[in-house]
C-alpha atoms as a PDB file:
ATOM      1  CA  UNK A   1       1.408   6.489   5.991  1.00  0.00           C
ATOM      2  CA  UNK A   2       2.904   6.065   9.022  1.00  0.00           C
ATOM      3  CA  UNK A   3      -0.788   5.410  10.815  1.00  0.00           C
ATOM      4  CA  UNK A   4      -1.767   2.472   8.217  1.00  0.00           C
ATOM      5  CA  UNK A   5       1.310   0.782   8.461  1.00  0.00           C
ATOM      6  CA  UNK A   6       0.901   0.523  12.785  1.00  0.00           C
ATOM      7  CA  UNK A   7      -2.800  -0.819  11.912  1.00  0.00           C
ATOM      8  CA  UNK A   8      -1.402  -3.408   9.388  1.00  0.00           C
ATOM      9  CA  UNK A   9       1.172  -4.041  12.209  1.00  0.00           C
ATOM     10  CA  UNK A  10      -1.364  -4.435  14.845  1.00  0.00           C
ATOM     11  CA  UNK A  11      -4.083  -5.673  13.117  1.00  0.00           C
ATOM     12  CA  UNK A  12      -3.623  -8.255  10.224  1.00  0.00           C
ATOM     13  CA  UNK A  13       0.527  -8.602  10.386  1.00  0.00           C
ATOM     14  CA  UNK A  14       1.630 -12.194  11.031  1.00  0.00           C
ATOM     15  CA  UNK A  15       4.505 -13.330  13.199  1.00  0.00           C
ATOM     16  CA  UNK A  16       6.180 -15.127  10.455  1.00  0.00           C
ATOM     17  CA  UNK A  17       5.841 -12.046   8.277  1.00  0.00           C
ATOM     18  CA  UNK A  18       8.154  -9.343   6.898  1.00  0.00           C
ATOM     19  CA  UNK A  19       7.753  -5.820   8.073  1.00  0.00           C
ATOM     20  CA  UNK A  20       5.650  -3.913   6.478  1.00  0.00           C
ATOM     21  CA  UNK A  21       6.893  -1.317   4.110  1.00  0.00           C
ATOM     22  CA  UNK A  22       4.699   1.798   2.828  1.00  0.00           C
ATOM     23  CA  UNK A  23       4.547   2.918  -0.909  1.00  0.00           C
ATOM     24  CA  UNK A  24       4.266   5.795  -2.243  1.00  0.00           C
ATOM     25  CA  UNK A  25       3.156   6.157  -6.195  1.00  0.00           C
ATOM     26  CA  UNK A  26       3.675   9.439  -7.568  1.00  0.00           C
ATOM     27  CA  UNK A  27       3.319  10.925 -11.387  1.00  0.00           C
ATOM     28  CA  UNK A  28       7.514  11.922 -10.598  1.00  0.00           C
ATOM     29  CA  UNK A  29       9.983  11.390  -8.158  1.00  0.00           C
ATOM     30  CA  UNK A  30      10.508  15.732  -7.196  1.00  0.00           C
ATOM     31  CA  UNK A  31      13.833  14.970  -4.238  1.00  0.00           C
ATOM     32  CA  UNK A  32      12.288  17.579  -2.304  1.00  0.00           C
ATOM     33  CA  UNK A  33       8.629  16.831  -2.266  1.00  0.00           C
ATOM     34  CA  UNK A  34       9.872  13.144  -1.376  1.00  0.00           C
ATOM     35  CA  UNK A  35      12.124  14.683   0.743  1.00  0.00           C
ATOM     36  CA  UNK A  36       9.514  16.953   2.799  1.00  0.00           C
ATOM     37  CA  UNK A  37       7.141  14.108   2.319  1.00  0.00           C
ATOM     38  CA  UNK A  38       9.324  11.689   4.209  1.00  0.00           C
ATOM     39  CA  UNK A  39      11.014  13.477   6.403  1.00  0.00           C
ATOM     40  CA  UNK A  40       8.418  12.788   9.885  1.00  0.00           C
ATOM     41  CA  UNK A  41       8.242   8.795   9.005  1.00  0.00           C
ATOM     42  CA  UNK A  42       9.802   6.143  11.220  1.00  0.00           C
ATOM     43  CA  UNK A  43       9.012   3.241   9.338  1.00  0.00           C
ATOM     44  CA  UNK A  44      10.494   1.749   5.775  1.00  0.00           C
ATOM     45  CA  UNK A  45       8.489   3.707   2.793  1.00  0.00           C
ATOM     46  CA  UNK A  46       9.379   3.544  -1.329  1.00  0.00           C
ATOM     47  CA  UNK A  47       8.764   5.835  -3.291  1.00  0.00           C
ATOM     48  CA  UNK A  48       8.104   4.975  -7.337  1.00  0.00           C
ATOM     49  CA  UNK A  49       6.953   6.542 -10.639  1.00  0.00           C
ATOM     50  CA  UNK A  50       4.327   5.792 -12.492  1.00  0.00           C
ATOM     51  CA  UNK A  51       2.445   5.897 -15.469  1.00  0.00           C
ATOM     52  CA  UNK A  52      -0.816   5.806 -16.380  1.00  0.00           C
ATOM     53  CA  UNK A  53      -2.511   3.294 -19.523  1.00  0.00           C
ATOM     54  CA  UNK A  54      -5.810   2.209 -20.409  1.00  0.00           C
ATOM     55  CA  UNK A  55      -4.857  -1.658 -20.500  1.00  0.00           C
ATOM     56  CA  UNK A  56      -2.629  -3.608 -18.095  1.00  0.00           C
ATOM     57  CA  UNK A  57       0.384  -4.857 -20.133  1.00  0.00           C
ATOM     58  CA  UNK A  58       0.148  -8.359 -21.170  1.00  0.00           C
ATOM     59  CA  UNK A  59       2.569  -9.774 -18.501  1.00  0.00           C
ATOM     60  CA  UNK A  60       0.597  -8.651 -16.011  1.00  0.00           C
ATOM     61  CA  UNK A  61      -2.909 -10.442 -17.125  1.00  0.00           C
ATOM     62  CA  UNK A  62      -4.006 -12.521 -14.808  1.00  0.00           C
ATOM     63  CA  UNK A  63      -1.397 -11.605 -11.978  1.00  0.00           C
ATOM     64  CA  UNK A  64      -2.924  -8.501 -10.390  1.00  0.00           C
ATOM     65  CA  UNK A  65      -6.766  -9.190  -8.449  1.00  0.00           C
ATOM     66  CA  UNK A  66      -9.081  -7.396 -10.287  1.00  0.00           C
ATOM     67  CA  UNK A  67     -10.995  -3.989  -8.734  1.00  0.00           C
ATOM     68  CA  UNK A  68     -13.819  -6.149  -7.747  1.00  0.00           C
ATOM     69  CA  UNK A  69     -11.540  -8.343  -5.875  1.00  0.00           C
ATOM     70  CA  UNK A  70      -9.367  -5.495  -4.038  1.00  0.00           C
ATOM     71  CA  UNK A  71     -12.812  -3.772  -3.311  1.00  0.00           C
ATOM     72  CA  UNK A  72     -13.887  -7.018  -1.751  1.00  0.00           C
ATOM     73  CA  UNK A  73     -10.567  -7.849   0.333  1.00  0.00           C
ATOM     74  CA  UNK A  74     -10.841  -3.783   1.734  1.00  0.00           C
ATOM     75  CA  UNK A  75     -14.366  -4.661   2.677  1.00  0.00           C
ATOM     76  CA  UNK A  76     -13.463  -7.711   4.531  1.00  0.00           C
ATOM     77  CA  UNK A  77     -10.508  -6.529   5.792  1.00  0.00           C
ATOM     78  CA  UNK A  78     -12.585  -3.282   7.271  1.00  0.00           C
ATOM     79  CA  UNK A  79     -15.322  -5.401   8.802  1.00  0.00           C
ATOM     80  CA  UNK A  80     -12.490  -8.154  10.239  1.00  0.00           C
ATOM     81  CA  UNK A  81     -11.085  -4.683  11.982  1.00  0.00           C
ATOM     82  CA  UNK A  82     -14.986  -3.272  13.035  1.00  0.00           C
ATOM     83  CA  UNK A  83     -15.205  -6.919  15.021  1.00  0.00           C
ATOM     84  CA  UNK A  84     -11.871  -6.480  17.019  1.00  0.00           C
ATOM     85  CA  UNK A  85     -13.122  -3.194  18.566  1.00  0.00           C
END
């Protein structure tokens, strides 16, 4: 975690931007998994629950990009990363 937040930092972070914060999404929160898991980081990270359904609930429609779109941002994003080097 800590090595993709110091590339968002580096690469794509903005001056006027918030510091970047790493998430972790896990089926439960176990305190000492979490615990272990967090234990070498140096940078903010959250850790949430989650649950899985077949549709996204109706307040979320329309809010979150679709797979297409997120598959199309990483693709930029990777390319816009490939050009720096």
């Amino acid at each position: 975690m800590d090595i993709y937040l110091e590339l968002v930092d580096k690469q794509l972070k903005q001056e006027d931007d918030n510091p970047s914060i790493g998430i972790i999404l896990c089926p439960s929160k176990d305190k000492k998994d979490v615990e272990f898991a967090l234990n070498i980081f140096h940078k903010p990270i959250g850790v949430a629950e989650y649950k899985l359904t077949k549709e996204l609930p109706e307040k979320l429609q329309g809010k979150l990009p679709s797979a297409k779109e997120l598959s199309d941002k990483v693709f930029n994003i990777d390319n816009k990363l490939k050009k720096k080097r």
